[in-house]
PDB file of N, CA and C in Angstrom:
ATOM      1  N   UNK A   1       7.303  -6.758  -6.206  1.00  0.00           N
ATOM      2  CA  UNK A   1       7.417  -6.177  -4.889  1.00  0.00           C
ATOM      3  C   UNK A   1       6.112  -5.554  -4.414  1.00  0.00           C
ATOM      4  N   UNK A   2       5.383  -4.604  -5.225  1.00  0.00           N
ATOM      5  CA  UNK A   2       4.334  -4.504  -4.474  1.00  0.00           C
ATOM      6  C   UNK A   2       3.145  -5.306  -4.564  1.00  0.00           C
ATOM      7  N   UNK A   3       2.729  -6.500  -5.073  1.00  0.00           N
ATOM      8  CA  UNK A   3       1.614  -6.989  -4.646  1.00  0.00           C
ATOM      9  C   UNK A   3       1.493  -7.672  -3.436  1.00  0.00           C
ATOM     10  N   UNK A   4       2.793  -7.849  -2.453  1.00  0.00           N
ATOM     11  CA  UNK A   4       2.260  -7.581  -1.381  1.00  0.00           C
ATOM     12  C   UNK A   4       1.617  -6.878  -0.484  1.00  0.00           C
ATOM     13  N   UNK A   5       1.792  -5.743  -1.031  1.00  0.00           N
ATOM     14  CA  UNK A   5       1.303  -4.714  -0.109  1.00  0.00           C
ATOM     15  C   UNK A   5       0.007  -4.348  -0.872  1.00  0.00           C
ATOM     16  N   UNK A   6      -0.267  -4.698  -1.634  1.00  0.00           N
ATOM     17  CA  UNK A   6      -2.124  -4.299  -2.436  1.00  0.00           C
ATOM     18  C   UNK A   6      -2.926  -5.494  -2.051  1.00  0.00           C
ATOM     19  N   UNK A   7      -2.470  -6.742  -1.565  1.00  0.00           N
ATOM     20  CA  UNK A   7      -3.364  -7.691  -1.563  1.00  0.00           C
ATOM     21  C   UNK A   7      -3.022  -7.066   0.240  1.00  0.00           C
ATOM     22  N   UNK A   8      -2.032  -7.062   1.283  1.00  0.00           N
ATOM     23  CA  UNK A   8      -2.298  -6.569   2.175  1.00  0.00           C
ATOM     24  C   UNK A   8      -3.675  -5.669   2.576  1.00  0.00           C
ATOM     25  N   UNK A   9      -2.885  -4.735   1.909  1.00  0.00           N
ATOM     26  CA  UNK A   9      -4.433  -4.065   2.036  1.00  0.00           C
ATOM     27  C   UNK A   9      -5.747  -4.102   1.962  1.00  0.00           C
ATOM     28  N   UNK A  10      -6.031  -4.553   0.108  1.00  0.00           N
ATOM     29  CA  UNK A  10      -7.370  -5.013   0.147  1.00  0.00           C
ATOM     30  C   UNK A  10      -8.088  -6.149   1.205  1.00  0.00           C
ATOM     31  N   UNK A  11      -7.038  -7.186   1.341  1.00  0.00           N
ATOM     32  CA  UNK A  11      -7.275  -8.380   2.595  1.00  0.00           C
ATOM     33  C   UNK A  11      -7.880  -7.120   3.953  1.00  0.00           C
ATOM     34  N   UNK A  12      -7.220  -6.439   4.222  1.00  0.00           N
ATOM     35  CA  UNK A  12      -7.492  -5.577   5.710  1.00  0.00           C
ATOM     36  C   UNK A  12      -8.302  -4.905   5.272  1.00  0.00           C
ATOM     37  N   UNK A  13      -8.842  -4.068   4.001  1.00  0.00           N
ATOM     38  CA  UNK A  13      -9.732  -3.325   4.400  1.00  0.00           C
ATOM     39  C   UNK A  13     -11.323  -4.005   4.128  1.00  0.00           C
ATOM     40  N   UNK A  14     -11.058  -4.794   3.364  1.00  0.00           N
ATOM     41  CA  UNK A  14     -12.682  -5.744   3.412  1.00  0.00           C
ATOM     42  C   UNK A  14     -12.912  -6.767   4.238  1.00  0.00           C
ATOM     43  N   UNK A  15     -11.673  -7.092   5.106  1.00  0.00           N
ATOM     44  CA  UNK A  15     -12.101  -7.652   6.476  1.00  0.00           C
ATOM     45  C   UNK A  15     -12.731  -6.617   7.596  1.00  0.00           C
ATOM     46  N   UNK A  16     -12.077  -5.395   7.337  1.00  0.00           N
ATOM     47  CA  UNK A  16     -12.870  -4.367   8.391  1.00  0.00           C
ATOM     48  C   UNK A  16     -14.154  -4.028   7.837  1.00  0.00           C
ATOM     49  N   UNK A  17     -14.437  -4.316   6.205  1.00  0.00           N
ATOM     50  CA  UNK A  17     -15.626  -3.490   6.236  1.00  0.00           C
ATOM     51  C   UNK A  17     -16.027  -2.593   5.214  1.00  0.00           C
ATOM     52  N   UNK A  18     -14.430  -1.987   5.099  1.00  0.00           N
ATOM     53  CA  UNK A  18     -14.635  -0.675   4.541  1.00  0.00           C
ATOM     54  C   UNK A  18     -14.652  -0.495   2.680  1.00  0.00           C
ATOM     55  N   UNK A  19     -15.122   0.656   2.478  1.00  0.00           N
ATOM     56  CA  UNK A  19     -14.818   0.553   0.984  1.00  0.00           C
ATOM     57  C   UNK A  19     -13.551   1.334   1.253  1.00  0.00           C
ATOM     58  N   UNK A  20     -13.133   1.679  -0.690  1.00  0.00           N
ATOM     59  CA  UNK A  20     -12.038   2.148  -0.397  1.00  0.00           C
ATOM     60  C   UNK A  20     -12.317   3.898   0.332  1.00  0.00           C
ATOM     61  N   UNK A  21     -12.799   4.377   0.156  1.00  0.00           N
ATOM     62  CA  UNK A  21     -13.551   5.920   0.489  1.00  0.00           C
ATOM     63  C   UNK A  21     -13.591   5.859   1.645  1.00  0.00           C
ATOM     64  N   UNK A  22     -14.295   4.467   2.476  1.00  0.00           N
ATOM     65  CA  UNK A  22     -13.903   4.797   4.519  1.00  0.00           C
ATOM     66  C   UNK A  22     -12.585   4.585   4.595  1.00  0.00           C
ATOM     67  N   UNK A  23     -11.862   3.848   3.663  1.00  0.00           N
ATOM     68  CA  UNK A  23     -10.502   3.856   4.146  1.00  0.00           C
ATOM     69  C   UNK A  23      -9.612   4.839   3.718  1.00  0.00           C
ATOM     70  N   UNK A  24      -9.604   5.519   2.555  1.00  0.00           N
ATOM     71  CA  UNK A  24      -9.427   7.224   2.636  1.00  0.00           C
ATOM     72  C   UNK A  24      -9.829   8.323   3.454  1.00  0.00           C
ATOM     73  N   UNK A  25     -10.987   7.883   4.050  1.00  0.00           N
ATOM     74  CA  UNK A  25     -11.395   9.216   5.081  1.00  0.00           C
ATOM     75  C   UNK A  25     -10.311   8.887   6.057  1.00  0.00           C
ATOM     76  N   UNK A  26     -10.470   7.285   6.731  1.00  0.00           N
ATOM     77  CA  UNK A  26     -10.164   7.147   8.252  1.00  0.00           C
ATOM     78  C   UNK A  26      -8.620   7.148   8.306  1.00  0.00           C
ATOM     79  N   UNK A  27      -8.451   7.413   6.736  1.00  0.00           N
ATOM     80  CA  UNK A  27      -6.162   7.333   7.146  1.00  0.00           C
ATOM     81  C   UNK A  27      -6.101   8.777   6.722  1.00  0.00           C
ATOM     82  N   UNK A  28      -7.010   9.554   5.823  1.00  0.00           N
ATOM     83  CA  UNK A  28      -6.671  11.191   5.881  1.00  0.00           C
ATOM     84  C   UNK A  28      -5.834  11.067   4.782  1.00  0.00           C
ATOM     85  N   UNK A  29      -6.718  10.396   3.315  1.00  0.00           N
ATOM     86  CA  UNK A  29      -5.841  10.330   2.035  1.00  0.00           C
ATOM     87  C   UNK A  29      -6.647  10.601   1.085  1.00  0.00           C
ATOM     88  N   UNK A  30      -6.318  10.725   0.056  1.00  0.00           N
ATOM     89  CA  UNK A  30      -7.415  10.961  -0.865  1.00  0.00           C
ATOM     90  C   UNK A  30      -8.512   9.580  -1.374  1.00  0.00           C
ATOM     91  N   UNK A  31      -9.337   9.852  -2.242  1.00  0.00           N
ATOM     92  CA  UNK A  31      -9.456   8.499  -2.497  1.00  0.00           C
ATOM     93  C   UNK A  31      -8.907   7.858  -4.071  1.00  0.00           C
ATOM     94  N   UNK A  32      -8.467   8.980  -4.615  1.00  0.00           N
ATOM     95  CA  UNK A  32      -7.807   8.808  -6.008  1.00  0.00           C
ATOM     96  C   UNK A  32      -6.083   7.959  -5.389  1.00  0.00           C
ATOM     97  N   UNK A  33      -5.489   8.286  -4.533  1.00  0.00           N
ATOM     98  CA  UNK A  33      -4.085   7.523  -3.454  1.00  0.00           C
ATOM     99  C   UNK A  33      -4.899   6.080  -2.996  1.00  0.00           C
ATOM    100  N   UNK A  34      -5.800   5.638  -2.839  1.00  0.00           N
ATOM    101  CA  UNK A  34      -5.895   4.283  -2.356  1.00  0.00           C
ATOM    102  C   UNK A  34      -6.252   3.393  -3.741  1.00  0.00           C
ATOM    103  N   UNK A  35      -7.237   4.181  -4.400  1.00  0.00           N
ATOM    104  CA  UNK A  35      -7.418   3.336  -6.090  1.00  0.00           C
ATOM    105  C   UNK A  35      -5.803   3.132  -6.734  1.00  0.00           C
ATOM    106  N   UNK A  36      -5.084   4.609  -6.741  1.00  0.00           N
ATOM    107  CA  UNK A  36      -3.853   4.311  -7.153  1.00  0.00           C
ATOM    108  C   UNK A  36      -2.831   2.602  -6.214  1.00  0.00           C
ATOM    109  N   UNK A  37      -3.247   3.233  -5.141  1.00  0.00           N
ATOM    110  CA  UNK A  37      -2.349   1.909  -4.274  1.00  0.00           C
ATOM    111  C   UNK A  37      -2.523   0.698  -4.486  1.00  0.00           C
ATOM    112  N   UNK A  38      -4.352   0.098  -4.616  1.00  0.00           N
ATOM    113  CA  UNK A  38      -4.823  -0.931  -4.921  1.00  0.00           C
ATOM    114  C   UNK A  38      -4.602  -1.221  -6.397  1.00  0.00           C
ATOM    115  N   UNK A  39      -4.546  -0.256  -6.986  1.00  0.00           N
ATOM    116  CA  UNK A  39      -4.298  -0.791  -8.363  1.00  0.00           C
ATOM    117  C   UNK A  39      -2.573  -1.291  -8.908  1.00  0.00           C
ATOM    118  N   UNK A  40      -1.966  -0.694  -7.999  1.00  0.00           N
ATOM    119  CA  UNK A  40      -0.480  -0.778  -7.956  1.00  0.00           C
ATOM    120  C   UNK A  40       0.611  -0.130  -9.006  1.00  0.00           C
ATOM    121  N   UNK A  41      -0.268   1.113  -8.539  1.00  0.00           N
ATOM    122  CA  UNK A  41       0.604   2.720  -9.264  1.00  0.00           C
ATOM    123  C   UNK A  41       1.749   2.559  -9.004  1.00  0.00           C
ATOM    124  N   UNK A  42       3.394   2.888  -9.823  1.00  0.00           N
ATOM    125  CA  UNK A  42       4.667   2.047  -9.800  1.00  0.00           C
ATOM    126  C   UNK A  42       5.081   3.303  -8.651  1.00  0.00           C
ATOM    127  N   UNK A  43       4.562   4.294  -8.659  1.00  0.00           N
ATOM    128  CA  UNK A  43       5.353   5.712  -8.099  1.00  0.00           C
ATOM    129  C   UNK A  43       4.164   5.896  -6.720  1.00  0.00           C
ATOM    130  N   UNK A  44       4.062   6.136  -5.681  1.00  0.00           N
ATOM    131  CA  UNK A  44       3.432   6.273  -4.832  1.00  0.00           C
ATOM    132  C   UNK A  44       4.071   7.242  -3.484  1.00  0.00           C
ATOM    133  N   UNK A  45       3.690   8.259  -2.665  1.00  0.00           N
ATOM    134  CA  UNK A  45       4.287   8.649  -1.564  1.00  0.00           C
ATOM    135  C   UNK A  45       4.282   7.861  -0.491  1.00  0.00           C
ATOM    136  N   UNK A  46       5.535   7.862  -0.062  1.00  0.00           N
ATOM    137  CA  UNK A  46       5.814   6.700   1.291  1.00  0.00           C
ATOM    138  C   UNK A  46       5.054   7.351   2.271  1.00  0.00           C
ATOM    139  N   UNK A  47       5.240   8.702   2.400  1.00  0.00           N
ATOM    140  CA  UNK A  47       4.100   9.103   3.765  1.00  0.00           C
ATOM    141  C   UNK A  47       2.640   8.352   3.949  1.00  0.00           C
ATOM    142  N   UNK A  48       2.174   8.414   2.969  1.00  0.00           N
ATOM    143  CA  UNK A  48       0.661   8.173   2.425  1.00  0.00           C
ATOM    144  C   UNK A  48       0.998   6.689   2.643  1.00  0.00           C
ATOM    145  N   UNK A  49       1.503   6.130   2.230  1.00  0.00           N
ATOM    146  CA  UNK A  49       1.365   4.464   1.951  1.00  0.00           C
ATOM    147  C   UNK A  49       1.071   4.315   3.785  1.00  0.00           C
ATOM    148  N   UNK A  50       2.082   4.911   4.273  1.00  0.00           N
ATOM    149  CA  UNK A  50       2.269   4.865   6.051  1.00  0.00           C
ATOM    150  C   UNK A  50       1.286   5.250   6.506  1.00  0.00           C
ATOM    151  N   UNK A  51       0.830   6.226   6.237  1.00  0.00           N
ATOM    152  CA  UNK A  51      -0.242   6.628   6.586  1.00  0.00           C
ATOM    153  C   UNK A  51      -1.867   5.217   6.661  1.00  0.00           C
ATOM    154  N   UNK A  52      -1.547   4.526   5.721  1.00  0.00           N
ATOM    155  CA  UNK A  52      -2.678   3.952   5.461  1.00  0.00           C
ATOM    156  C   UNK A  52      -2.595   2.612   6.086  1.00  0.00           C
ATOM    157  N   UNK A  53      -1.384   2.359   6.185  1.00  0.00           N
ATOM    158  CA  UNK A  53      -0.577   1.047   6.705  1.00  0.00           C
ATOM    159  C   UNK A  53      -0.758   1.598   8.224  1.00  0.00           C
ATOM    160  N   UNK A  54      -0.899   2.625   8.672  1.00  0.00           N
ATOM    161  CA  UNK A  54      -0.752   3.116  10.557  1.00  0.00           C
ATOM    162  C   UNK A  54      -2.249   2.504  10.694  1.00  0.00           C
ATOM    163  N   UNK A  55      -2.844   2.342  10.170  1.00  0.00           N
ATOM    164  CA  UNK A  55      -4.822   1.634  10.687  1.00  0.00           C
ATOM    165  C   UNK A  55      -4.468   0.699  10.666  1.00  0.00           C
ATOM    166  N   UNK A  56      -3.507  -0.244  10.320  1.00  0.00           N
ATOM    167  CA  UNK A  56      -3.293  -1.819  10.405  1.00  0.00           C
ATOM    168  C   UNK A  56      -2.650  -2.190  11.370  1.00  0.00           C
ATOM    169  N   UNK A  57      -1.693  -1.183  12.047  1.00  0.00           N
ATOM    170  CA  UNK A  57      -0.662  -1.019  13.014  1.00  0.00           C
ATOM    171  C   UNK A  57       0.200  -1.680  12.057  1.00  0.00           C
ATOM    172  N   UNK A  58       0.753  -1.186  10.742  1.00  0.00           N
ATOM    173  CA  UNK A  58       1.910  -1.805  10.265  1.00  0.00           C
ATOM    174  C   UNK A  58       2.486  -0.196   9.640  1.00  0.00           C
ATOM    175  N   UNK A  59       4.109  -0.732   9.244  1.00  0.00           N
ATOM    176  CA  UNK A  59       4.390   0.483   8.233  1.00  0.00           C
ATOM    177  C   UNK A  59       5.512  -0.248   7.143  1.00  0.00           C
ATOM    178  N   UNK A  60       5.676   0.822   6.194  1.00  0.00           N
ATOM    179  CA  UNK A  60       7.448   0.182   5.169  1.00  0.00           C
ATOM    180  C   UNK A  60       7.876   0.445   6.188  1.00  0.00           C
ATOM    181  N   UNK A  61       9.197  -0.214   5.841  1.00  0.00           N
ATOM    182  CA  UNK A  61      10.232  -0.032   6.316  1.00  0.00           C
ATOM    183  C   UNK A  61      11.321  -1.390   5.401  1.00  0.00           C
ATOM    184  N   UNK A  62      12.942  -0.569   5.645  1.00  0.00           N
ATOM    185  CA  UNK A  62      13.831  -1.413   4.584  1.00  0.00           C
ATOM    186  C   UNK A  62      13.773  -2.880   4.796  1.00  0.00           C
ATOM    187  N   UNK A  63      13.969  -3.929   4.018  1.00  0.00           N
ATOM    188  CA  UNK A  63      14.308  -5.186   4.319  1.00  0.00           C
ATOM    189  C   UNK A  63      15.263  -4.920   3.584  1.00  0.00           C
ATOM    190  N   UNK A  64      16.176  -6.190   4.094  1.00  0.00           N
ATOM    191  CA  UNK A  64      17.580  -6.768   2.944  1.00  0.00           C
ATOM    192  C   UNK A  64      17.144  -7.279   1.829  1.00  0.00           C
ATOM    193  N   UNK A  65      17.514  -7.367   0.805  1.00  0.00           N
ATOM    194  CA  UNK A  65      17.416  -8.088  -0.243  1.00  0.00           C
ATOM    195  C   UNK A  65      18.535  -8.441  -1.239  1.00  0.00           C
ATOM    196  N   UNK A  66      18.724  -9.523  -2.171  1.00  0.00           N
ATOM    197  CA  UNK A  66      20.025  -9.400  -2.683  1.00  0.00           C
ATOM    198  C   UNK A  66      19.568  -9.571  -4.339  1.00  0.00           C
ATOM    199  N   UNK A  67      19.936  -8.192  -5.030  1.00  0.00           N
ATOM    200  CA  UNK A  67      18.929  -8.227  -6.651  1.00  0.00           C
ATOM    201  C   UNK A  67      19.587  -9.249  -7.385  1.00  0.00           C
ATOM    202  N   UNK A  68      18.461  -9.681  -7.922  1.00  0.00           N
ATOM    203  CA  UNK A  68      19.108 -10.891  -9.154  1.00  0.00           C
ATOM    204  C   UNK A  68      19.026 -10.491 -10.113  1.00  0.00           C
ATOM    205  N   UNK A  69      19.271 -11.253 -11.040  1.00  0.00           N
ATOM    206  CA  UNK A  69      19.291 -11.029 -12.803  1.00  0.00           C
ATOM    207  C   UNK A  69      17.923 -10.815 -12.996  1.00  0.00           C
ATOM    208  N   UNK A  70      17.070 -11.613 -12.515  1.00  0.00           N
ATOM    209  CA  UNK A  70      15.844 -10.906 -13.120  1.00  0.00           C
ATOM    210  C   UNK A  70      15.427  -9.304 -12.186  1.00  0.00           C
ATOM    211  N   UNK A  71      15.642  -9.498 -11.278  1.00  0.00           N
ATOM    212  CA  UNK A  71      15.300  -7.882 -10.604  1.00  0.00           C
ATOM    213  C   UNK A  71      16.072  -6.953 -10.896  1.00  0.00           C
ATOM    214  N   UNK A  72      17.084  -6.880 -11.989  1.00  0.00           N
ATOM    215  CA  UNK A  72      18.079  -5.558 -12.339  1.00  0.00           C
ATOM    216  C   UNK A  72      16.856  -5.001 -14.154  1.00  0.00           C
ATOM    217  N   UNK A  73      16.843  -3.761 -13.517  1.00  0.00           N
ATOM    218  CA  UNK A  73      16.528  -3.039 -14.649  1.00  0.00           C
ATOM    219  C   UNK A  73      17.523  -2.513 -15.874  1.00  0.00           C
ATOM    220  N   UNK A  74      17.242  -2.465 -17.236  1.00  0.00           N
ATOM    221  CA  UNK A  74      17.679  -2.720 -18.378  1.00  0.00           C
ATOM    222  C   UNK A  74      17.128  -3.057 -19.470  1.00  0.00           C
TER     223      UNK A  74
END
């Protein structure tokens, strides 16, 4: 589930330019929260993720999904 959203990102922020540090200043995060994000820390704050996702004009939000045998934890 999340390497969509880490290759998202990295894709957007080295098309704009930025390292990860302009893209911590310009979303108002740390820069230890974007290494964590890009690296794909399992626990992360949804504010922050939004936060960083609002420079893309994107955000989370729920989709449907229906868990399978391999996506049930155990």
């Amino acid at each position: 589930m999340k390497e969509p959203l880490i290759g998202f990102i990295k894709e957007r922020r080295c098309a704009m330019g930025l390292t990860q540090k302009d893209l911590a200043d310009r979303a108002g995060v740390g820069l230890r929260f974007i290494r964590d994000l890009e690296q794909g820390k399992s626990s992360l704050r949804l504010d922050k993720v939004n936060q960083v996702l609002a420079l893309f004009g994107h955000r989370m939000e729920p989709v449907a999904f229906r868990m399978g045998v391999d996506d049930e934890e155990g």
